[in-house]
Protein backbone atom coordinates (compact mmCIF):
# COMPACT_ATOMS: atom_id res chain seq x y z
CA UNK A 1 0.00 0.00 0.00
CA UNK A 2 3.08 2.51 0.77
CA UNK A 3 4.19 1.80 -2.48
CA UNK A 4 1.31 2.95 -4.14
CA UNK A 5 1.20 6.11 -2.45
CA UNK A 6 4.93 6.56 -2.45
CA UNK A 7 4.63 6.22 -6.90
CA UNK A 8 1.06 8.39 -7.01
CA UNK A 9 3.17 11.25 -4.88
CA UNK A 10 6.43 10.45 -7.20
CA UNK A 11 3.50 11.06 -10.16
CA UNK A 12 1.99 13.82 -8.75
CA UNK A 13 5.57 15.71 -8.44
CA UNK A 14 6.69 15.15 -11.59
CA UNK A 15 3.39 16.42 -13.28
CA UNK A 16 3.86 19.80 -11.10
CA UNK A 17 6.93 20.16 -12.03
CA UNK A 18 7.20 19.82 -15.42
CA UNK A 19 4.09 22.14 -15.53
CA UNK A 20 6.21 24.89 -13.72
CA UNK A 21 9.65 24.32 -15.62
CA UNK A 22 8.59 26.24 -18.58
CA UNK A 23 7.04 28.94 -17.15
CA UNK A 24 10.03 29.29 -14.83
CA UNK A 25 12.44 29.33 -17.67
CA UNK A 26 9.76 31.82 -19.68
CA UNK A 27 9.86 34.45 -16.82
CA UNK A 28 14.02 34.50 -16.49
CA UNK A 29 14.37 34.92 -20.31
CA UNK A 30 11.98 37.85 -19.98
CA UNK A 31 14.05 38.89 -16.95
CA UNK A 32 17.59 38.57 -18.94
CA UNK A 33 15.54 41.08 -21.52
CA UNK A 34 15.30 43.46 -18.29
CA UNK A 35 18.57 42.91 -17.10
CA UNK A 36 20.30 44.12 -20.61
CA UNK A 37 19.04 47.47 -20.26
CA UNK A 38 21.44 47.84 -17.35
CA UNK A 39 19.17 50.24 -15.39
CA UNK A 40 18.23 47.75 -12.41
CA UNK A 41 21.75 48.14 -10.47
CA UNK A 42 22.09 44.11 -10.38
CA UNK A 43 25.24 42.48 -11.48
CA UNK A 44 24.40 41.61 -14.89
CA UNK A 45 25.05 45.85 -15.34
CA UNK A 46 28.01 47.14 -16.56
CA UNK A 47 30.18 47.76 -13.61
CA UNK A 48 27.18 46.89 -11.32
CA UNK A 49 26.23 50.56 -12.13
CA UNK A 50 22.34 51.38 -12.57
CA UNK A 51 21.79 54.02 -15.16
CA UNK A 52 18.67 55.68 -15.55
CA UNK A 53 15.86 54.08 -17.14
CA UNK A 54 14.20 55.31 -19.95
CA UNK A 55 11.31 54.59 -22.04
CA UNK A 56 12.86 51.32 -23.33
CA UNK A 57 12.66 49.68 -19.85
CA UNK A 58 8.71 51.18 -19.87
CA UNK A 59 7.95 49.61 -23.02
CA UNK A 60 9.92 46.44 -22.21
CA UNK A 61 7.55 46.18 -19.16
CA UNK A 62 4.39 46.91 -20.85
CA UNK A 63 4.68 44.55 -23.91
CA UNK A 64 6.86 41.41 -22.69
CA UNK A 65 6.47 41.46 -18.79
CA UNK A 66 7.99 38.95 -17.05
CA UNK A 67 5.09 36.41 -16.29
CA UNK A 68 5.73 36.41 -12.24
CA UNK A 69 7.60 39.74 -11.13
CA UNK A 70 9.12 38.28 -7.82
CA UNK A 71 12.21 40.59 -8.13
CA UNK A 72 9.59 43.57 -8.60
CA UNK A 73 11.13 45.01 -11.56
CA UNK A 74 8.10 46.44 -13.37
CA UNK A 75 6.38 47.64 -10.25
C-alpha cells in the first residue's frame, strides 16, 4: 500500500513540475531582456552601475512582462 502512495506522490511531483519548468524558464528569459538594459543596479550591469531608465525599460515592461515579477522590476 506505501508503495502505491509513495509512486502516485512520485506522479503527482513530476506532473507539477514539469508544468512549472517552462514557465520558470519563460519568466528569467523575460528577466535577462530586463537585465540588458542595465538600469536595475544588479550584477548583470556594466560595472554593477544602474543608469537611468528610460522609455525602453517602460515599453519592455508593458509589452513582454515577465510572467511572475518576484524581483519587482516592473512595479
Amino acid at each position: 500500500m506505501w508503495r502505491a502512495r509513495l509512486a502516485v506522490a512520485a506522479v503527482v511531483l513530476a506532473v507539477i513540475a514539469l508544468a512549472v519548468w517552462p514557465v520558470w524558464r519563460e519568466n528569467e528569459r523575460r528577466y535577462d531582456a530586463l537585465r540588458l538594459t542595465g538600469c536595475f543596479g544588479d550584477t548583470t550591469a556594466w560595472l554593477g552601475v544602474a543608469q537611468p531608465c528610460t522609455g525602453n525599460v517602460r515599453r519592455l515592461c508593458r509589452d513582454v512582462p515577465p510572467l511572475i515579477d518576484w524581483r519587482r522590476f516592473c512595479s
